[in-house]
C-alpha atoms as a PDB file:
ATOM      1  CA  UNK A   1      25.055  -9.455 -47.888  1.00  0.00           C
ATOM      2  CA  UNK A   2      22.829 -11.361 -49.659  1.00  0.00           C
ATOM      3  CA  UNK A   3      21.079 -14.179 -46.827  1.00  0.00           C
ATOM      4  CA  UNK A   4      19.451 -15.990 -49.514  1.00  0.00           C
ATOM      5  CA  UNK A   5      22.415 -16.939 -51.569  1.00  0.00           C
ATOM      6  CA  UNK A   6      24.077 -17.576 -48.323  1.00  0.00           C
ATOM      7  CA  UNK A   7      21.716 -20.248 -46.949  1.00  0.00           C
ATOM      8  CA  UNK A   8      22.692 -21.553 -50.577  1.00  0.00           C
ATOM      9  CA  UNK A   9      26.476 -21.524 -50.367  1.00  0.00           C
ATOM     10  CA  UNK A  10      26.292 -22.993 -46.385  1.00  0.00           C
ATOM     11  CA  UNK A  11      24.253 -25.958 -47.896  1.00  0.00           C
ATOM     12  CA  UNK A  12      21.380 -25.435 -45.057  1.00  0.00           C
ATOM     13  CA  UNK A  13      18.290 -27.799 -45.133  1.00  0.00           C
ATOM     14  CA  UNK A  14      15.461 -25.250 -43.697  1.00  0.00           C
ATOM     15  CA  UNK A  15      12.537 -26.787 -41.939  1.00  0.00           C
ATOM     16  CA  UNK A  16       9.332 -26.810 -42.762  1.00  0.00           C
ATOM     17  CA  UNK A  17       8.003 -22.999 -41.357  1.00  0.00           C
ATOM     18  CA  UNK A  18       6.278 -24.215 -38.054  1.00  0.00           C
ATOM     19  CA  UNK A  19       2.650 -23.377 -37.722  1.00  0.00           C
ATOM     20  CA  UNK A  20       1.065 -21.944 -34.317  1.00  0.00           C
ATOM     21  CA  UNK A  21       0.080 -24.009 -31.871  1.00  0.00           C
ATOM     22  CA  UNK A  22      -1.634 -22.115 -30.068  1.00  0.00           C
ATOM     23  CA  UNK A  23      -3.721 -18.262 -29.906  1.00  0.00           C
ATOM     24  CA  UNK A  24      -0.468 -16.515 -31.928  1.00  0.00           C
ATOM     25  CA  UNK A  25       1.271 -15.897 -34.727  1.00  0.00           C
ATOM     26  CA  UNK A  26       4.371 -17.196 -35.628  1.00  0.00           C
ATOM     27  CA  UNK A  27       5.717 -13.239 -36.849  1.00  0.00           C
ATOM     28  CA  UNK A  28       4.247 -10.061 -36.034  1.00  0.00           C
ATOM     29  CA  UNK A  29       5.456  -6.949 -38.299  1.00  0.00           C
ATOM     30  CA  UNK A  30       5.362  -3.477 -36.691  1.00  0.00           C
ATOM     31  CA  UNK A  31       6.382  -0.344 -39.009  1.00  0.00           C
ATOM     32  CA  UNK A  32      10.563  -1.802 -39.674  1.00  0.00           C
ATOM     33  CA  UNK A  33      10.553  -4.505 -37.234  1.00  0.00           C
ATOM     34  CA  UNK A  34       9.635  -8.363 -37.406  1.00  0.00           C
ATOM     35  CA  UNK A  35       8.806  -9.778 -34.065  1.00  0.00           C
ATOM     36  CA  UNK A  36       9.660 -13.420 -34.190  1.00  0.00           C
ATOM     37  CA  UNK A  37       7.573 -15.685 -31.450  1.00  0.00           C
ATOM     38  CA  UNK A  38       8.973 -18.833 -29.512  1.00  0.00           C
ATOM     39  CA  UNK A  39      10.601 -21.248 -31.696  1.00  0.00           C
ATOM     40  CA  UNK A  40      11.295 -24.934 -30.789  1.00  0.00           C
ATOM     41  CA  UNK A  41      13.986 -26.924 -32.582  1.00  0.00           C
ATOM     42  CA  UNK A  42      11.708 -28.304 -35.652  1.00  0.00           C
ATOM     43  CA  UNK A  43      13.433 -30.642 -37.802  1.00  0.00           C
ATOM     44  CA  UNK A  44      13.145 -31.201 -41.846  1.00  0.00           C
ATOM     45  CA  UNK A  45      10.809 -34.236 -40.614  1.00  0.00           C
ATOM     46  CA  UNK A  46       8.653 -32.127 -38.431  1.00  0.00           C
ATOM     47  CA  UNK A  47       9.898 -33.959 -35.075  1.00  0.00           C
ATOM     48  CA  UNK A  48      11.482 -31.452 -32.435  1.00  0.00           C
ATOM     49  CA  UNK A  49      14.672 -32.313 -30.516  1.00  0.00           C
ATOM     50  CA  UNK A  50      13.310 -32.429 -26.694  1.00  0.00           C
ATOM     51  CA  UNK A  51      15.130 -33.491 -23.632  1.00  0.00           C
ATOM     52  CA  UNK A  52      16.758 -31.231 -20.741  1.00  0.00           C
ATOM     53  CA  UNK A  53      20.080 -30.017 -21.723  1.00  0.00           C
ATOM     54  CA  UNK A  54      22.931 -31.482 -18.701  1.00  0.00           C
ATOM     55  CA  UNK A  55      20.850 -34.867 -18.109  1.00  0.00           C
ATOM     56  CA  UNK A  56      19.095 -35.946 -21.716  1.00  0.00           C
ATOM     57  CA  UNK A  57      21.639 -33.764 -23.724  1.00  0.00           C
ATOM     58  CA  UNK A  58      25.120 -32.877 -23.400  1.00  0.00           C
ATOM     59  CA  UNK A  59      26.217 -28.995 -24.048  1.00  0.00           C
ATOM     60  CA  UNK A  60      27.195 -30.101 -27.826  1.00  0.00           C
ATOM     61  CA  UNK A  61      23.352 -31.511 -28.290  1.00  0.00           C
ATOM     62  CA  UNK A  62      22.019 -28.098 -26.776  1.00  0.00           C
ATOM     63  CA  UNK A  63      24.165 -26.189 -29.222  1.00  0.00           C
ATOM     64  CA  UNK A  64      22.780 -28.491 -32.350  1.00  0.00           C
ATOM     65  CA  UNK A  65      19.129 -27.386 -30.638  1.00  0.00           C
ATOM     66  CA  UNK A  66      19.556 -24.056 -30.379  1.00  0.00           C
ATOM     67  CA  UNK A  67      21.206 -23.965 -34.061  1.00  0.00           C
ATOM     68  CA  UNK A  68      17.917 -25.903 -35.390  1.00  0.00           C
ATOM     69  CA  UNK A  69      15.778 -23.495 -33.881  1.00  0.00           C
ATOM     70  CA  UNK A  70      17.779 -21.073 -35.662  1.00  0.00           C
ATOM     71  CA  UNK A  71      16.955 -22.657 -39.104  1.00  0.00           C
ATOM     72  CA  UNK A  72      13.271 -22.752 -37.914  1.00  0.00           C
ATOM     73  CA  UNK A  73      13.083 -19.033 -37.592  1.00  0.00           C
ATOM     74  CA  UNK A  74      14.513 -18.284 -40.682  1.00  0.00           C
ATOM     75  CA  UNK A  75      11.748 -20.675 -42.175  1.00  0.00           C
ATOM     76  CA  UNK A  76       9.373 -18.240 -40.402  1.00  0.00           C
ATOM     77  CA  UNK A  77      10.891 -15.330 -41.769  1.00  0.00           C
ATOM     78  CA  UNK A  78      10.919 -16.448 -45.529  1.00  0.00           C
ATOM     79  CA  UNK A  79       7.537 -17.764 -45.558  1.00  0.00           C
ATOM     80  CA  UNK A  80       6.202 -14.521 -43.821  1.00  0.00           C
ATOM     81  CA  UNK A  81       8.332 -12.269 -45.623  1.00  0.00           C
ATOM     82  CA  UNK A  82       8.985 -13.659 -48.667  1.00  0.00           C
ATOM     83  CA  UNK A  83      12.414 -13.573 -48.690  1.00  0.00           C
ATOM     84  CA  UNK A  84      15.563 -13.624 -45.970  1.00  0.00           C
ATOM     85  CA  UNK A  85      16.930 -10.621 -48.100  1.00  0.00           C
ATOM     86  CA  UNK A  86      14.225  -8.338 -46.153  1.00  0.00           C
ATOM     87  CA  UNK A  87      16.063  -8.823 -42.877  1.00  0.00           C
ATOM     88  CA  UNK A  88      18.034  -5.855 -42.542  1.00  0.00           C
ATOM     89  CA  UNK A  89      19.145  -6.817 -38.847  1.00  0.00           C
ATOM     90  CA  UNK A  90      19.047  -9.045 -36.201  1.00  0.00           C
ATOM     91  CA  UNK A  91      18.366  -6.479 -33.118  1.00  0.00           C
ATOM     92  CA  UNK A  92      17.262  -9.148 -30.241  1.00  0.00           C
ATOM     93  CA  UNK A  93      17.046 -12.758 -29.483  1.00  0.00           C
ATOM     94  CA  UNK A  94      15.741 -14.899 -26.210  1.00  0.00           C
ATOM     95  CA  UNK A  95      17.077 -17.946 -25.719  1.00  0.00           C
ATOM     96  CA  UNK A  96      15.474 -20.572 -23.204  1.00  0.00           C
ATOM     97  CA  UNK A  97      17.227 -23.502 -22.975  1.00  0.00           C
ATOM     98  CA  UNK A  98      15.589 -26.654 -21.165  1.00  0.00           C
ATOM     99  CA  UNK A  99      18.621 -27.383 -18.611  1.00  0.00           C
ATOM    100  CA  UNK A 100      18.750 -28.813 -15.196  1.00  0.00           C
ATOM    101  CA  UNK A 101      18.864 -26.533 -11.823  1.00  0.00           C
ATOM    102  CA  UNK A 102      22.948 -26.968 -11.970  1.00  0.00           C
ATOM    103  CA  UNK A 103      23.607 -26.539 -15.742  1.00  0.00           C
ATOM    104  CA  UNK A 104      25.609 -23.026 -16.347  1.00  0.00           C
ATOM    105  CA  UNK A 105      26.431 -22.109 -19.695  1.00  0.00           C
ATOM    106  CA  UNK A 106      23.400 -21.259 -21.520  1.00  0.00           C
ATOM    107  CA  UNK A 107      24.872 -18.684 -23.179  1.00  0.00           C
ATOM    108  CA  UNK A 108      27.150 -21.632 -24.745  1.00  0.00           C
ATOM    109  CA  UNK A 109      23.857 -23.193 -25.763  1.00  0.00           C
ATOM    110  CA  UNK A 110      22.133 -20.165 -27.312  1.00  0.00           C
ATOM    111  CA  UNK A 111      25.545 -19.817 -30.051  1.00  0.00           C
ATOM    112  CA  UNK A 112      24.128 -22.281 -31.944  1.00  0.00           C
ATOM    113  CA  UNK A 113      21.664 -20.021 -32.997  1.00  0.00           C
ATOM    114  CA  UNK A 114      23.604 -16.628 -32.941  1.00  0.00           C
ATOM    115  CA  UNK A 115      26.410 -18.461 -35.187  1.00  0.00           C
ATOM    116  CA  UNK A 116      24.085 -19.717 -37.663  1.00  0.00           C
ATOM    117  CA  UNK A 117      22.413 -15.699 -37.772  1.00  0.00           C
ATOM    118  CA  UNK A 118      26.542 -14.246 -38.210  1.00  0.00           C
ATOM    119  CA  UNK A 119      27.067 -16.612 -40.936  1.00  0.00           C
ATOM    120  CA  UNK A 120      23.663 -16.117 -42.840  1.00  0.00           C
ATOM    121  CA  UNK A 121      23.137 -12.141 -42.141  1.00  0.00           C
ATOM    122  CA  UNK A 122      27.159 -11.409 -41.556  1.00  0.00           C
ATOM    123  CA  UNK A 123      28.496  -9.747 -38.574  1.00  0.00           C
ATOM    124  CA  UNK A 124      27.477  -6.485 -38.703  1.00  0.00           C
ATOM    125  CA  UNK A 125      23.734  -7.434 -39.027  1.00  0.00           C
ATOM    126  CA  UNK A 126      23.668 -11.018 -37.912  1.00  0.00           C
ATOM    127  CA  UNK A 127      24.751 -10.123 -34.278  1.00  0.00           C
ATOM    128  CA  UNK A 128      22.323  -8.284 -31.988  1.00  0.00           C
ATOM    129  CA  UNK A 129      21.311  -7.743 -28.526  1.00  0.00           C
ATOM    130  CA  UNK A 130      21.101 -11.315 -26.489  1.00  0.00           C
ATOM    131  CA  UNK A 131      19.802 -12.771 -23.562  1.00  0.00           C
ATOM    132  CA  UNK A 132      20.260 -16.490 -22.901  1.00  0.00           C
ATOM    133  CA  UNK A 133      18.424 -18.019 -19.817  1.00  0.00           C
ATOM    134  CA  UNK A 134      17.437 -21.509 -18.063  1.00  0.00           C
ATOM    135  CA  UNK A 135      14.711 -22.687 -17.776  1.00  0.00           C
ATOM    136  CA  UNK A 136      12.808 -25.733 -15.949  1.00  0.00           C
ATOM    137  CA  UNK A 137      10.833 -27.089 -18.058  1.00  0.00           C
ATOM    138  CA  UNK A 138       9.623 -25.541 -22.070  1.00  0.00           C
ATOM    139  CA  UNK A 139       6.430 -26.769 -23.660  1.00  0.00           C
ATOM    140  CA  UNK A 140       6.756 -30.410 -24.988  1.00  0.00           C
ATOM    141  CA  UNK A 141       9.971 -30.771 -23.280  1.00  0.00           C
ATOM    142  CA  UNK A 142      11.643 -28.743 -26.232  1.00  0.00           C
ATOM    143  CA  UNK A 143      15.203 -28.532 -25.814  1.00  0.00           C
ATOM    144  CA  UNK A 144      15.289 -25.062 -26.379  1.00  0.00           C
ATOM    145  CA  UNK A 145      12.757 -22.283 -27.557  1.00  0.00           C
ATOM    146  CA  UNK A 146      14.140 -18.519 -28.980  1.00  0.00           C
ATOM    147  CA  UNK A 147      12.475 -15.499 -29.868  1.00  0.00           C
ATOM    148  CA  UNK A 148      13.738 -13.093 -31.624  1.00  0.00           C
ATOM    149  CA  UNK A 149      13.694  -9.612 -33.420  1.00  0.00           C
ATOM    150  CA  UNK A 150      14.951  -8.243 -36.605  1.00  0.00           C
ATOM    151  CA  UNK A 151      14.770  -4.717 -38.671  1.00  0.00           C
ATOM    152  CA  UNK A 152      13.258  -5.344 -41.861  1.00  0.00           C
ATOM    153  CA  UNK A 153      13.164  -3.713 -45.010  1.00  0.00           C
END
């Protein structure tokens, strides 16, 4: 499958690719793998979505979140790699979702992102290992922040 062309045909707007804010960097390649760090939900204007997911934003806002952080890391991955057609799998993602003490389907919350990866990368390589946690607070109040790894050509 062909990611680029797909991003194409879905229509997706791609954020700007987010720069460190802090002592990291944004991918790390090791021999075939691309280790993607923490990724907030960046928007096309450069504002993040923030707010605790089951008080500020309802399970259908977390799942937005989590799908815009998607878009964010594939901005990483293009700008580091050149091109989305380099990703020969997704093999891992962490998902952190903001959410209060009583909110229990981040799972639910971290398909925004693994939908968006199936229909750019397919099923076969756009589906990977997962784990999807809460959290109490994320830096900035972020909505939600994933990490994740893919095999690389």
């Amino acid at each position: 499958m062909n990611a680029e062309s797909r991003v194409v045909e879905l229509g997706l707007e791609l954020p700007p690719a987010p720069k460190p804010v802090a002592v990291y960097k944004p991918l790390v390649i090791a021999g075939n793998y691309a280790y993607v760090s923490g990724h907030g939900p960046l928007k096309t204007d450069r504002t993040l979505i923030t707010g605790r997911v089951g008080a500020d934003l309802d399970l259908s806002a977390g799942k937005a979140a989590a799908r815009q952080v998607g878009l964010a890391i594939l901005a990483t991955l293009r700008s580091e790699l050149g091109s989305l057609n380099r990703v020969k799998r997704l093999i891992k993602v962490l998902g952190m979702v903001n959410a209060t003490p009583d909110f229990p389907d981040h799972p639910k919350v971290i398909n925004g992102c693994s939908e968006l990866f199936v229909e750019v990368f397919g099923a076969d390589a756009g589906i990977g290992a997962r784990s999807a946690v809460g959290m109490g607070s994320l830096p900035g109040n972020i909505a939600v922040e994933i990490e994740a790894i893919f095999e690389i050509e």
